[in-house]
PDB file of N, CA and C in Angstrom:
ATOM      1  N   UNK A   1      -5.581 -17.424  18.189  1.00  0.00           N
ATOM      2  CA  UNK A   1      -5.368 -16.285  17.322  1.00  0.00           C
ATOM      3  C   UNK A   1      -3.942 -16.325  16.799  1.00  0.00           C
ATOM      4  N   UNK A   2      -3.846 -15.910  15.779  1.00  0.00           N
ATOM      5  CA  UNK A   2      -2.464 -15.996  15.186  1.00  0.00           C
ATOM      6  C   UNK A   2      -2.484 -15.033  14.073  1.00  0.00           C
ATOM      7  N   UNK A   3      -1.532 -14.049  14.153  1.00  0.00           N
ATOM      8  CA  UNK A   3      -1.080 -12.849  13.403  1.00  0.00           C
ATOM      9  C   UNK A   3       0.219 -12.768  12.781  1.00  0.00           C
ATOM     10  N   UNK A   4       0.542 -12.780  11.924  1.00  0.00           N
ATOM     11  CA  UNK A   4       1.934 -12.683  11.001  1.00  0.00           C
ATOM     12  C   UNK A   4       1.887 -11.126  10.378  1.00  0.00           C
ATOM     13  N   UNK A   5       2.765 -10.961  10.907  1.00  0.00           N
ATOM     14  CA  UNK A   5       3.392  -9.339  10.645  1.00  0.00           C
ATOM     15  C   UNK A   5       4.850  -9.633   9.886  1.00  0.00           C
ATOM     16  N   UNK A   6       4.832  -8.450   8.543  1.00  0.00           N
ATOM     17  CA  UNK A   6       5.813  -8.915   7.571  1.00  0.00           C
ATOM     18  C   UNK A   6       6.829  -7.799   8.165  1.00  0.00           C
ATOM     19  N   UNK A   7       8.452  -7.560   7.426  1.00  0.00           N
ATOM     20  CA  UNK A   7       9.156  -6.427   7.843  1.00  0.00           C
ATOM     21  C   UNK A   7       9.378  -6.677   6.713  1.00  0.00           C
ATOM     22  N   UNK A   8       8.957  -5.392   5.775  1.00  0.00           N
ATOM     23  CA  UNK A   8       9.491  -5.212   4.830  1.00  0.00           C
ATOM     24  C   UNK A   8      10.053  -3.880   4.301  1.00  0.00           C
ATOM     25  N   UNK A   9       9.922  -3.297   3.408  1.00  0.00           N
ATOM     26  CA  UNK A   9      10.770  -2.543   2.731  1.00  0.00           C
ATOM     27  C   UNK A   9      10.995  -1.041   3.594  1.00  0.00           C
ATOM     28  N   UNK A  10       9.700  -0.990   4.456  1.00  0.00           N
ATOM     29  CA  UNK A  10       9.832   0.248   5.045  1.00  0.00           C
ATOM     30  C   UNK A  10      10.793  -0.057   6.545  1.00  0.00           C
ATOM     31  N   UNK A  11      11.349  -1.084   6.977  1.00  0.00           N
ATOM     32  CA  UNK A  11      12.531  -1.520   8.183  1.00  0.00           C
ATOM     33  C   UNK A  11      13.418  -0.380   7.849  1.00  0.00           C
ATOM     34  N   UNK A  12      13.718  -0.242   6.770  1.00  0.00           N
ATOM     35  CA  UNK A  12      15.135   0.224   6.879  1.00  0.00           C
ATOM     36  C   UNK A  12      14.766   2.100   6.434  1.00  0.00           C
ATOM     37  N   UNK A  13      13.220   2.248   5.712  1.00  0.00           N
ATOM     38  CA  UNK A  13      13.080   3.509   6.145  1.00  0.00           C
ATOM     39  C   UNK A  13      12.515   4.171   7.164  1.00  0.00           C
ATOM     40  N   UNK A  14      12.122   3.603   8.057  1.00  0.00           N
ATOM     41  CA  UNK A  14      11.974   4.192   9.472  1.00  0.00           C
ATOM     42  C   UNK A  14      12.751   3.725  10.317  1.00  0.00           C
ATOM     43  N   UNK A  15      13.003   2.639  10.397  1.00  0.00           N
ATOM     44  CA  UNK A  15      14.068   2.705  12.221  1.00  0.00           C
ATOM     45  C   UNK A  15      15.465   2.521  11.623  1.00  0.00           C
ATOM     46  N   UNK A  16      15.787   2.388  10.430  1.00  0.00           N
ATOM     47  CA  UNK A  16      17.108   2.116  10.149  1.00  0.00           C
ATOM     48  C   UNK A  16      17.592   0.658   9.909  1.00  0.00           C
ATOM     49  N   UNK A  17      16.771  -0.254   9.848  1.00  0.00           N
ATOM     50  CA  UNK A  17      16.991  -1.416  10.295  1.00  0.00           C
ATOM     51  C   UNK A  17      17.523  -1.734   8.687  1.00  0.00           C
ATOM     52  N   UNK A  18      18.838  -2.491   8.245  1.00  0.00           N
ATOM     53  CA  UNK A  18      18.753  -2.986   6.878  1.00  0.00           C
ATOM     54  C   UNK A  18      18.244  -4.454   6.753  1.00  0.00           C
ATOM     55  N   UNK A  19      17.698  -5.203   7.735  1.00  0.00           N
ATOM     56  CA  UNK A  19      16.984  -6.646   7.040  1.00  0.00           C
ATOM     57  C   UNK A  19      15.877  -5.856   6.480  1.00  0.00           C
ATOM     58  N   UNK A  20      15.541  -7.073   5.500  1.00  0.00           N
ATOM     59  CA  UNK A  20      14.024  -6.557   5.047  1.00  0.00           C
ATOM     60  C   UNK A  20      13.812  -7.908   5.037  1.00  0.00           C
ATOM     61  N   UNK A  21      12.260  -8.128   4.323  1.00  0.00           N
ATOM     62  CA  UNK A  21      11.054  -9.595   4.525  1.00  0.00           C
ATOM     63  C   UNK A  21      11.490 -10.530   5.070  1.00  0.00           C
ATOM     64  N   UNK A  22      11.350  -9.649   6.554  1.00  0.00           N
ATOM     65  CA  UNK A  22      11.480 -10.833   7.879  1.00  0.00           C
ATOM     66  C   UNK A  22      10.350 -10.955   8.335  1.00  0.00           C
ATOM     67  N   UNK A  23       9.429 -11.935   8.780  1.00  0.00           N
ATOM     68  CA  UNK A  23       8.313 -12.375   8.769  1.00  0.00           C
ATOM     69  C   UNK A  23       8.295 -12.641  10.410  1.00  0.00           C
ATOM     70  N   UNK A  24       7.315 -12.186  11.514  1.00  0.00           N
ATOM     71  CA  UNK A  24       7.388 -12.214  12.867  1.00  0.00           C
ATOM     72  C   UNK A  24       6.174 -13.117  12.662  1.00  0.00           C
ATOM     73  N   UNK A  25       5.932 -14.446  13.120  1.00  0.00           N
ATOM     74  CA  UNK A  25       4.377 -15.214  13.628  1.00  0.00           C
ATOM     75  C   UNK A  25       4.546 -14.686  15.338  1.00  0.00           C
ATOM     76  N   UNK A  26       3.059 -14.166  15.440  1.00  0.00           N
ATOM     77  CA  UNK A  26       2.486 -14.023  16.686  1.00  0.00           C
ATOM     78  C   UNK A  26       1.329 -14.800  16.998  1.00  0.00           C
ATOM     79  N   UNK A  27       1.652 -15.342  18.478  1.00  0.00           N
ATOM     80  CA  UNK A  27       0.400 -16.462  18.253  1.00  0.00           C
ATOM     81  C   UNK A  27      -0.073 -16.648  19.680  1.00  0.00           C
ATOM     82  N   UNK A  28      -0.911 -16.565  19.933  1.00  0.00           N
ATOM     83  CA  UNK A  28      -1.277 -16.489  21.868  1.00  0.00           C
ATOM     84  C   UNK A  28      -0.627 -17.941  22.597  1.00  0.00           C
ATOM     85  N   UNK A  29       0.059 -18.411  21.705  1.00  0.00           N
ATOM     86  CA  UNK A  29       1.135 -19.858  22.475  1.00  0.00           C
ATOM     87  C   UNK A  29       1.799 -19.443  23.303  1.00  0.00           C
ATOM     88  N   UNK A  30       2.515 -18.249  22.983  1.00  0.00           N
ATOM     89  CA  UNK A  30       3.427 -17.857  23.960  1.00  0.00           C
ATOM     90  C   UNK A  30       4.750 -17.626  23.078  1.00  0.00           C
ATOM     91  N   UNK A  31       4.852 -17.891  21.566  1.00  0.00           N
ATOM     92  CA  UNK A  31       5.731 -17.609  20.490  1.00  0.00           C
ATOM     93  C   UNK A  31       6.562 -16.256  21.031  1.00  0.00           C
ATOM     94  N   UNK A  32       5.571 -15.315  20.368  1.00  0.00           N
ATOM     95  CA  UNK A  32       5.599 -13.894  20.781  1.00  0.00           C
ATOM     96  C   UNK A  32       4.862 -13.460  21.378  1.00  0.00           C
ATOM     97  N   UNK A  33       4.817 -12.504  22.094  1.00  0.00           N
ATOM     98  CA  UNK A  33       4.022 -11.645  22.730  1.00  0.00           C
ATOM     99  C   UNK A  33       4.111  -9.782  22.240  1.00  0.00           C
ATOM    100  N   UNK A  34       2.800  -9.726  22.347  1.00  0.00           N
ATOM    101  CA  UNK A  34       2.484  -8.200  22.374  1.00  0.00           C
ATOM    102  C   UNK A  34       2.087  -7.032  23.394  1.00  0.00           C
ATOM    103  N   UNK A  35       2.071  -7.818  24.203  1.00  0.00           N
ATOM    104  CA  UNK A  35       1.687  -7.451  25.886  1.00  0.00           C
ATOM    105  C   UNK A  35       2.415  -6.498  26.442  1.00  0.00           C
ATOM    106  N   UNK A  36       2.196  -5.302  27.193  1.00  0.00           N
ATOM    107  CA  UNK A  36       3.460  -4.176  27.191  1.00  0.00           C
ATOM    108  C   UNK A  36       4.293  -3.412  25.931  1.00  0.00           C
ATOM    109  N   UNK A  37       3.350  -3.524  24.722  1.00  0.00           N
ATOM    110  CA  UNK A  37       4.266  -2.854  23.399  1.00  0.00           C
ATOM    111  C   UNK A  37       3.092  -2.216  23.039  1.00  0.00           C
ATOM    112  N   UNK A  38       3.015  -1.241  22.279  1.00  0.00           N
ATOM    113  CA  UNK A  38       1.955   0.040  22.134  1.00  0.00           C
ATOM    114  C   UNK A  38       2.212  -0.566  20.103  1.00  0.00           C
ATOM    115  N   UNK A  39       1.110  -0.945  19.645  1.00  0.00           N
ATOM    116  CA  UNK A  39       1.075  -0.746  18.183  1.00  0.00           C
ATOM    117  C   UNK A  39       0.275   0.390  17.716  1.00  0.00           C
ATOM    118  N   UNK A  40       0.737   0.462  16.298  1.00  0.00           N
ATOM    119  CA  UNK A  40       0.757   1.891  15.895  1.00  0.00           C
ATOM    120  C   UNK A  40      -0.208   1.590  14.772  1.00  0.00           C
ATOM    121  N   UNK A  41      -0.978   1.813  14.296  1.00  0.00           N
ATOM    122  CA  UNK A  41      -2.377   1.866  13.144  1.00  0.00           C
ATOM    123  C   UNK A  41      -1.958   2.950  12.428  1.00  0.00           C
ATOM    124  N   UNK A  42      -2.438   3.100  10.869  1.00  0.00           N
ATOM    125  CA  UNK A  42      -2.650   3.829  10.249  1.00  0.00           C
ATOM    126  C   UNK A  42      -3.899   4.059   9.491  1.00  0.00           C
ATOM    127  N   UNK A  43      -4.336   5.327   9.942  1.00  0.00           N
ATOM    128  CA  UNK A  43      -5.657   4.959   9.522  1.00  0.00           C
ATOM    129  C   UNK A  43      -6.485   5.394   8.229  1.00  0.00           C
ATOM    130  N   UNK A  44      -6.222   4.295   6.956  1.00  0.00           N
ATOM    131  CA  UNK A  44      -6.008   4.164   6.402  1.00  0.00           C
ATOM    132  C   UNK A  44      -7.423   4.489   5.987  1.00  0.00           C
ATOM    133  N   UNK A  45      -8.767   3.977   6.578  1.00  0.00           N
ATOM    134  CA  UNK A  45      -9.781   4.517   6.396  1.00  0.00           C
ATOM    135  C   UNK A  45     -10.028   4.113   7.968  1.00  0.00           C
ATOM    136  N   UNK A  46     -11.024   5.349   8.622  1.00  0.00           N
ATOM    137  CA  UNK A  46     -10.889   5.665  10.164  1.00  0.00           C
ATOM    138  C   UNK A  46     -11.841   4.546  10.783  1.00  0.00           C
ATOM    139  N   UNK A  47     -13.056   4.170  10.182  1.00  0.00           N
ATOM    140  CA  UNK A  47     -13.816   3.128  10.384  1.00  0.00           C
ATOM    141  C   UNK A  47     -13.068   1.629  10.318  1.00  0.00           C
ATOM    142  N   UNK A  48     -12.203   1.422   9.829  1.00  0.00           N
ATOM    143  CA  UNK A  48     -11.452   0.271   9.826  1.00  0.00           C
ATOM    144  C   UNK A  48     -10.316   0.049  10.956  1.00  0.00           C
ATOM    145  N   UNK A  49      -9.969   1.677  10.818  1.00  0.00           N
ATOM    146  CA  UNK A  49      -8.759   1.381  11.936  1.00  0.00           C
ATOM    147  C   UNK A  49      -9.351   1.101  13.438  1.00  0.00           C
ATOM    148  N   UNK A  50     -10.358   2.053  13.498  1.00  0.00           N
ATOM    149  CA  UNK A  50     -11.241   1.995  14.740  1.00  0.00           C
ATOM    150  C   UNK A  50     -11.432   0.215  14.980  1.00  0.00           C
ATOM    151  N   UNK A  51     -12.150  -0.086  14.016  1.00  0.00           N
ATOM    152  CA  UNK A  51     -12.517  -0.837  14.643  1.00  0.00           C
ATOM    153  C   UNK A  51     -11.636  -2.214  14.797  1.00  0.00           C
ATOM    154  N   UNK A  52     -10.084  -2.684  14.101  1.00  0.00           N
ATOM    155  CA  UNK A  52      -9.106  -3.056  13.856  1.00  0.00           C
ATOM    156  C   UNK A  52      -8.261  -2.724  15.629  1.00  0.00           C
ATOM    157  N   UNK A  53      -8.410  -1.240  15.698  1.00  0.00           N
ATOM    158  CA  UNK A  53      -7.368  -1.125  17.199  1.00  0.00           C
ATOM    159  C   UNK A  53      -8.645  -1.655  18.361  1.00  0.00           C
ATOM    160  N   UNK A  54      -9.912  -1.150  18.397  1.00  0.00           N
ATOM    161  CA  UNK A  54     -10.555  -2.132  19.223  1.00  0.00           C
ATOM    162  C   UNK A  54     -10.509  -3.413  19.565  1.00  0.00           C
ATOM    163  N   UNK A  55     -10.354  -4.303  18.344  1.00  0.00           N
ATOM    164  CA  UNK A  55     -10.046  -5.375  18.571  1.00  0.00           C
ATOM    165  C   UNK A  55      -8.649  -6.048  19.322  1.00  0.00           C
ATOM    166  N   UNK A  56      -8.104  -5.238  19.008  1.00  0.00           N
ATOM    167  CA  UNK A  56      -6.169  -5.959  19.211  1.00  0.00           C
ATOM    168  C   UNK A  56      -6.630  -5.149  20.930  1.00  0.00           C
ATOM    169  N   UNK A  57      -7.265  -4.323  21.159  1.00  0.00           N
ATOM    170  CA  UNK A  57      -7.283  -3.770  22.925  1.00  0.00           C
ATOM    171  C   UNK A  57      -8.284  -4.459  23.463  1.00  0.00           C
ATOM    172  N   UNK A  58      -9.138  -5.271  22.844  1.00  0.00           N
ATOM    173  CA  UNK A  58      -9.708  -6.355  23.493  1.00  0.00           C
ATOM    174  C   UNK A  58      -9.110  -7.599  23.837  1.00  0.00           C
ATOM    175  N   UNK A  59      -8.559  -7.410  23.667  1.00  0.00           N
ATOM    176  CA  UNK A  59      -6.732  -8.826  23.861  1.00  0.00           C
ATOM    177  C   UNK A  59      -6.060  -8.117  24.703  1.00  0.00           C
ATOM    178  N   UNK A  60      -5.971  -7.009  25.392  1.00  0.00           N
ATOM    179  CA  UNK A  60      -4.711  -6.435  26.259  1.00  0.00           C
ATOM    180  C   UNK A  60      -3.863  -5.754  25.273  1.00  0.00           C
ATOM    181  N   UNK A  61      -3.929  -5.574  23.989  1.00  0.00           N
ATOM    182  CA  UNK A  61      -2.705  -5.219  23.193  1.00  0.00           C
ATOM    183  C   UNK A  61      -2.952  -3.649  23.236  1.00  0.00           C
ATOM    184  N   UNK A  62      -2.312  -2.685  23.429  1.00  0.00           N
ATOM    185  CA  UNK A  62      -1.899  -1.228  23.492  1.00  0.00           C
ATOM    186  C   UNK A  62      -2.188  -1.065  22.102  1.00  0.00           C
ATOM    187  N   UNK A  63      -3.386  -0.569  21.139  1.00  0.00           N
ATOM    188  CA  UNK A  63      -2.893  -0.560  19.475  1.00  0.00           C
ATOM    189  C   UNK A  63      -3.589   1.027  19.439  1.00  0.00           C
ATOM    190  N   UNK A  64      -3.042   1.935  19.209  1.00  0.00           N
ATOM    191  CA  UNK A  64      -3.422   3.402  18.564  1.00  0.00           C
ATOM    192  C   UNK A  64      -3.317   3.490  17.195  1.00  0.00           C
ATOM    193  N   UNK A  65      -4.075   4.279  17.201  1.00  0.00           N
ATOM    194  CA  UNK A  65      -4.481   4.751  15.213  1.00  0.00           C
ATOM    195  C   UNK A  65      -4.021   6.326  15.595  1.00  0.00           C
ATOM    196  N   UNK A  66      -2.926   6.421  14.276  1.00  0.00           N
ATOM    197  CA  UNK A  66      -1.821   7.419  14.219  1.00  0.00           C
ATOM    198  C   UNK A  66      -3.276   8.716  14.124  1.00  0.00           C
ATOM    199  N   UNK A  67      -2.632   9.981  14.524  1.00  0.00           N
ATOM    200  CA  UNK A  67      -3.006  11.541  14.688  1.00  0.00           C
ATOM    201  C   UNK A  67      -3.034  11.630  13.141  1.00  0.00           C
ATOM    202  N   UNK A  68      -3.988  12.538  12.701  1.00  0.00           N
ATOM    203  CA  UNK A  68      -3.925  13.262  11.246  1.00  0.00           C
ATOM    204  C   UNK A  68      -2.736  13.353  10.666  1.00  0.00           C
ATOM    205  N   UNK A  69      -2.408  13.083   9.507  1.00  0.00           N
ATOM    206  CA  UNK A  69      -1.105  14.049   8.946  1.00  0.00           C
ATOM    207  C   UNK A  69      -1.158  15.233   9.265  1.00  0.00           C
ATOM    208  N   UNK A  70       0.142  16.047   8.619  1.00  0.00           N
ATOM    209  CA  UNK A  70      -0.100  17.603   8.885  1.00  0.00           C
ATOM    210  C   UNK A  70       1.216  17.879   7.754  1.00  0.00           C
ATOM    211  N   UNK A  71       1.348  18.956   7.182  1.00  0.00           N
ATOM    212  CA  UNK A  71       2.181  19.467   5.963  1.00  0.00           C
ATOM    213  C   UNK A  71       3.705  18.795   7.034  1.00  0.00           C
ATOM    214  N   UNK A  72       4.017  18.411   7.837  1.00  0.00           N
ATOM    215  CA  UNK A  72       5.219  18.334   8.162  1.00  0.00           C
ATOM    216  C   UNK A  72       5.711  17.010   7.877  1.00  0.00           C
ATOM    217  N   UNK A  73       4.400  15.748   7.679  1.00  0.00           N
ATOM    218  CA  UNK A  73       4.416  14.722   7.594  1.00  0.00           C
ATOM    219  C   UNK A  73       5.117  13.976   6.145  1.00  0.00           C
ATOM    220  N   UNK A  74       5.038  14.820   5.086  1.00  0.00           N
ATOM    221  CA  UNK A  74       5.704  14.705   3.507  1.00  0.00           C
ATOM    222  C   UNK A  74       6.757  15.408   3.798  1.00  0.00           C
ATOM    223  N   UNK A  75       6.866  16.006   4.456  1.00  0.00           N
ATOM    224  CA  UNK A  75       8.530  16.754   4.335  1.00  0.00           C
ATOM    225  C   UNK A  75       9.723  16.048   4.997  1.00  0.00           C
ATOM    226  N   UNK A  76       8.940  14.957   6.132  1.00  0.00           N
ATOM    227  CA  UNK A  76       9.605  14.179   6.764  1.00  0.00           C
ATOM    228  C   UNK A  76       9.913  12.956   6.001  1.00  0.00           C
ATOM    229  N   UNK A  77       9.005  12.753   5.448  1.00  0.00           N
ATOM    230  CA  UNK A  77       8.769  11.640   4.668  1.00  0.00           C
ATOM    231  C   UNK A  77      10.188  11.683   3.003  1.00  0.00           C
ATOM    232  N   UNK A  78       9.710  12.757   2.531  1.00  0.00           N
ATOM    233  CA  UNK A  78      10.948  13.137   1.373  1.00  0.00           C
ATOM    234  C   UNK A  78      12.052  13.099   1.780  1.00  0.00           C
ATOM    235  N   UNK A  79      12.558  12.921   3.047  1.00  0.00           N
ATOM    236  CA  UNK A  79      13.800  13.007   3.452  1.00  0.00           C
ATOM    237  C   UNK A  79      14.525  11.373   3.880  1.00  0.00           C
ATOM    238  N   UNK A  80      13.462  10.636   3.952  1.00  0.00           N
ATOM    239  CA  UNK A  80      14.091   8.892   3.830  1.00  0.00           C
ATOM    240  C   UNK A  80      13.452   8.318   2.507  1.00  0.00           C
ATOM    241  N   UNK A  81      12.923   8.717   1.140  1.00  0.00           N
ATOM    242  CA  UNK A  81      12.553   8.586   0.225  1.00  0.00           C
ATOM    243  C   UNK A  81      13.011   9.298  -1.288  1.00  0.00           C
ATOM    244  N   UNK A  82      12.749   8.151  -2.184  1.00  0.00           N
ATOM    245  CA  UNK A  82      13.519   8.287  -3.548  1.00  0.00           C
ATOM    246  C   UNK A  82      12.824   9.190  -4.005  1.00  0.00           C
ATOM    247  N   UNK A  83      11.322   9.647  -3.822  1.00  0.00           N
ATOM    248  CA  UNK A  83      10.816  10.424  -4.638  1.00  0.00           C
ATOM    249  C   UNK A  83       9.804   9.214  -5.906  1.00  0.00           C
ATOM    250  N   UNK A  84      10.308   8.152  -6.141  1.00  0.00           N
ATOM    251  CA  UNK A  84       9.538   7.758  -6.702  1.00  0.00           C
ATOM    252  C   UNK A  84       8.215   6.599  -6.324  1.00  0.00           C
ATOM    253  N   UNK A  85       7.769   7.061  -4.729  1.00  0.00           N
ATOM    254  CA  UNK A  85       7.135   6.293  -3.862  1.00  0.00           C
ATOM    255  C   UNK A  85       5.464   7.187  -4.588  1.00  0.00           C
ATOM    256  N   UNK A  86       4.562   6.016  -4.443  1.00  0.00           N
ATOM    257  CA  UNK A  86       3.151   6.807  -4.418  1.00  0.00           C
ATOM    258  C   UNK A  86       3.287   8.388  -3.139  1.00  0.00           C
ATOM    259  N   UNK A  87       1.929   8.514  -3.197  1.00  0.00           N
ATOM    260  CA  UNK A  87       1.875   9.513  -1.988  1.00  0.00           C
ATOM    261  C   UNK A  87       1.221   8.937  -1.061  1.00  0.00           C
ATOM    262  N   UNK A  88       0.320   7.563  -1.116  1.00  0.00           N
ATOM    263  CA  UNK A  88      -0.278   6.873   0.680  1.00  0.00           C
ATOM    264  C   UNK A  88       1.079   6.769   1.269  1.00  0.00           C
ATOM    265  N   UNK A  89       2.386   6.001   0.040  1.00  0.00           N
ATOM    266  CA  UNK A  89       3.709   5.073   1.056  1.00  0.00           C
ATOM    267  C   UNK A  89       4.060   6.474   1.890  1.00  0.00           C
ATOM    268  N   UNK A  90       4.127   7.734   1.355  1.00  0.00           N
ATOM    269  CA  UNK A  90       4.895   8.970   1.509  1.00  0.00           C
ATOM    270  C   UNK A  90       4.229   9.236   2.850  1.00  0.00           C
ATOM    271  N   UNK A  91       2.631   9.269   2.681  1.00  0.00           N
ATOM    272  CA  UNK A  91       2.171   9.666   4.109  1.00  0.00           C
ATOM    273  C   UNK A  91       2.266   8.808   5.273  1.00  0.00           C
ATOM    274  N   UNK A  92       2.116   7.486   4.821  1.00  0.00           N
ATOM    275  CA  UNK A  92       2.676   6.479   5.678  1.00  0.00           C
ATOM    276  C   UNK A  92       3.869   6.659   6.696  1.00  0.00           C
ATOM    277  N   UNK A  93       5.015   6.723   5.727  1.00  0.00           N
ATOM    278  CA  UNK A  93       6.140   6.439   6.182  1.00  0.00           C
ATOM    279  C   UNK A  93       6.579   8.357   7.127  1.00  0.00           C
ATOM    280  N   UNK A  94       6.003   9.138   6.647  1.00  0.00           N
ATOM    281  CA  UNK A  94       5.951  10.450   7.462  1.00  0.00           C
ATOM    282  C   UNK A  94       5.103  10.285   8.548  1.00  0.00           C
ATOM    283  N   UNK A  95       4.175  10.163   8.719  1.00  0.00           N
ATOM    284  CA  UNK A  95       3.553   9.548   9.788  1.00  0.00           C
ATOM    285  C   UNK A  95       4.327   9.071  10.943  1.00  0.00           C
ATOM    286  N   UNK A  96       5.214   7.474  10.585  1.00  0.00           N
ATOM    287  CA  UNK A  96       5.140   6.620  11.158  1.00  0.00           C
ATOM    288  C   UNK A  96       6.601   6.471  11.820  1.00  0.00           C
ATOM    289  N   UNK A  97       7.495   7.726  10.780  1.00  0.00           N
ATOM    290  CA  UNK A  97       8.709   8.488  11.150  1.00  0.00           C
ATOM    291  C   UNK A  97       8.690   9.373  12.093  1.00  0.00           C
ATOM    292  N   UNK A  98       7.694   9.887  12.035  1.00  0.00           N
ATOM    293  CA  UNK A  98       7.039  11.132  12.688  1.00  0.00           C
ATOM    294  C   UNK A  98       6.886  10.251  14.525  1.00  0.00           C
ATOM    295  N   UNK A  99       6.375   9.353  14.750  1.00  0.00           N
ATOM    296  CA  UNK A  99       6.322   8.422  16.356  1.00  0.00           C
ATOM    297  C   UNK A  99       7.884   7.974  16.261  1.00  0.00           C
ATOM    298  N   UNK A 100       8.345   7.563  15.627  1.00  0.00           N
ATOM    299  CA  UNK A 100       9.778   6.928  16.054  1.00  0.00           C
ATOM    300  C   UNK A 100      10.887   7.995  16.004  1.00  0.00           C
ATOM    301  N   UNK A 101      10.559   9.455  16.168  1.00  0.00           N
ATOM    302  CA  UNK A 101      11.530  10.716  16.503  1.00  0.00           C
ATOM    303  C   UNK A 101      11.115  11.379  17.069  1.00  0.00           C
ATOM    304  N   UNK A 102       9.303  11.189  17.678  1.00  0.00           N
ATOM    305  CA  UNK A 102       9.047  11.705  18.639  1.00  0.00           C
ATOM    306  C   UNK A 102       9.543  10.773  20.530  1.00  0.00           C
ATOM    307  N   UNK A 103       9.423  12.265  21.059  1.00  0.00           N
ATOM    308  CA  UNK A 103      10.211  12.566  22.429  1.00  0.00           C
ATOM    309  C   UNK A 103       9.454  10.622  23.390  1.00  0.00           C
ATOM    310  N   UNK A 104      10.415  10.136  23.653  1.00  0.00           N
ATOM    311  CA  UNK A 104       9.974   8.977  24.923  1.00  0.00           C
ATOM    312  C   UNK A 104       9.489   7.959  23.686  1.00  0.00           C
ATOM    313  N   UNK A 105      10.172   7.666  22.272  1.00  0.00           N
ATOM    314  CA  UNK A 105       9.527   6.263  21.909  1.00  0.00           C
ATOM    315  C   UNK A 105      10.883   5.415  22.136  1.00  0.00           C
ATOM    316  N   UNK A 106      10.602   4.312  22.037  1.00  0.00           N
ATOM    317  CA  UNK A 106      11.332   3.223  22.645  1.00  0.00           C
ATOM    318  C   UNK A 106      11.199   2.230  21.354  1.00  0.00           C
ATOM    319  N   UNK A 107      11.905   2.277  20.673  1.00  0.00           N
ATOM    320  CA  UNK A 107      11.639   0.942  19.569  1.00  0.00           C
ATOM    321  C   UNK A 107      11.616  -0.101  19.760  1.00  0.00           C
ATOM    322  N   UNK A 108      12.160  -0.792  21.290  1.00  0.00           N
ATOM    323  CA  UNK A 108      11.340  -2.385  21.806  1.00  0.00           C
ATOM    324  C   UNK A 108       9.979  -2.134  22.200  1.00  0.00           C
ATOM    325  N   UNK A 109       9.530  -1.219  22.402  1.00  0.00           N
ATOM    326  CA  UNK A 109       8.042  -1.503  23.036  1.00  0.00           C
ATOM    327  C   UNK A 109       6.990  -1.174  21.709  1.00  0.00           C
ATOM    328  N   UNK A 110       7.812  -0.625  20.461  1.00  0.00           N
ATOM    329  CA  UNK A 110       6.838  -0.231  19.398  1.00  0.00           C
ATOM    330  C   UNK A 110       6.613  -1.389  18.019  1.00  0.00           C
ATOM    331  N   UNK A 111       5.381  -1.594  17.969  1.00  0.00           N
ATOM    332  CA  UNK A 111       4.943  -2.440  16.611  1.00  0.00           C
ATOM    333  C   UNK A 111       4.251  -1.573  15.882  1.00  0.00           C
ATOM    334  N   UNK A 112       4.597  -1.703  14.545  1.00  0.00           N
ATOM    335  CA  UNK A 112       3.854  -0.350  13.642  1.00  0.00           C
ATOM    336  C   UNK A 112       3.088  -2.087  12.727  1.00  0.00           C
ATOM    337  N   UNK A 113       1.862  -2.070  12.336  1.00  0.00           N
ATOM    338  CA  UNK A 113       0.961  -3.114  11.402  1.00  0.00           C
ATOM    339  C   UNK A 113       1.033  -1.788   9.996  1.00  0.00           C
ATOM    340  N   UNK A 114       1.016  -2.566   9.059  1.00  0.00           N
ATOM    341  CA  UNK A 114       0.862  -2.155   7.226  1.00  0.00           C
ATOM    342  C   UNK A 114       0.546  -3.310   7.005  1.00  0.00           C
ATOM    343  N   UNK A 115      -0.852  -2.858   7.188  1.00  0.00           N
ATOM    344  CA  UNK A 115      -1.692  -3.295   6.089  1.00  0.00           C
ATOM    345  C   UNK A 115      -1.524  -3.693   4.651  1.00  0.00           C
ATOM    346  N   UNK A 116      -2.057  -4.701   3.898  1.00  0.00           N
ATOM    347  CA  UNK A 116      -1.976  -4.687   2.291  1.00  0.00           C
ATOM    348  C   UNK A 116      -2.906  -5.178   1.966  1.00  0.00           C
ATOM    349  N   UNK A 117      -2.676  -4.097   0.354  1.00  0.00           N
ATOM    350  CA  UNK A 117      -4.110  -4.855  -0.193  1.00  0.00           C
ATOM    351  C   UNK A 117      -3.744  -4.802  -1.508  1.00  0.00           C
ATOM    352  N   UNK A 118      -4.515  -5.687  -2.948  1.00  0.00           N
ATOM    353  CA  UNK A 118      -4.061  -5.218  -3.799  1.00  0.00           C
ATOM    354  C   UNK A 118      -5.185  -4.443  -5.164  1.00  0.00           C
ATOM    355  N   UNK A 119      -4.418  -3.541  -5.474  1.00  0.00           N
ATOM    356  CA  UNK A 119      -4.811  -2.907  -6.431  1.00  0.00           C
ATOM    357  C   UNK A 119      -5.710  -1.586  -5.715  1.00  0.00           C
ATOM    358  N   UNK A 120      -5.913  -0.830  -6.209  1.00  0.00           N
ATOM    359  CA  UNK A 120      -6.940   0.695  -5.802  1.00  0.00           C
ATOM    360  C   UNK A 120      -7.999  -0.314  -5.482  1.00  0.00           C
TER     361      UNK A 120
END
C-alpha cells in the first residue's frame, strides 16, 4: 500500500506551518508510519468518508470523519482566510481549525487527508 499525502496551501492556515507543497510518501516499508497518529476525514460526502476511515482502521490507522459543522465553524474559518476562498475550503479549514484548538490535540500525533478532485 502506498499513500502520498500533499501539504499544501492549507499548512500554513491551520497549524501555522509556512512550507507549503511538501509531499509525505507513506508506504507499509517502514518509510513512514501512521501507527499511533489519529487522522482526521472530512466528510465530504458521509458514505465516502465512512467508508474511506473504515478502510485506513482496517490497517491499525486511528482515521475519524470530522463532527457536523456548526455556525461557529465559518467564523473560525474567516479569521485565517482572505475572504476570497469558496465556502467547502471555508468549511474545511473551520472544521479542521476547529480539532487543532481543541483541548488535548497534539500536532505530532495528528494527520488531517484533503481530498481532491477536479471540477463540481
Amino acid at each position: 500500500m502506498r499513500i502520498l499525502i500533499q501539504m499544501g496551501s492549507y499548512d500554513s492556515k491551520i497549524l501555522g506551518n509556512r512550507k507549503s507543497g511538501k509531499v509525505i510518501s507513506v508506504s507499509n516499508n517502514g518509510n513512514k508510519s501512521l501507527k499511533g497518529k489519529t487522522m482526521y476525514l472530512h466528510p465530504m460526502t458521509k458514505g465516502g468518508a465512512s467508508l474511506l476511515a473504515a478502510t485506513f482502521r482496517s490497517i491499525d490507522i486511528d482515521a475519524r470523519i470530522l463532527p457536523p459543522s456548526d455556525p461557529e465553524t465559518l467564523e473560525l474559518a474567516n479569521m485565517y482566510s482572505s475572504g476570497e476562498e469558496c465556502l467547502p475550503e471555508k468549511v474545511t479549514l473551520g472544521d479542521y481549525k476547529e480539532i487543532t484548538e481543541s483541548e488535548g490535540f497534539d500536532p505530532d500525533q495528528a494527520v488531517f487527508l484533503f481530498p481532491t478532485a477536479n471540477g463540481p
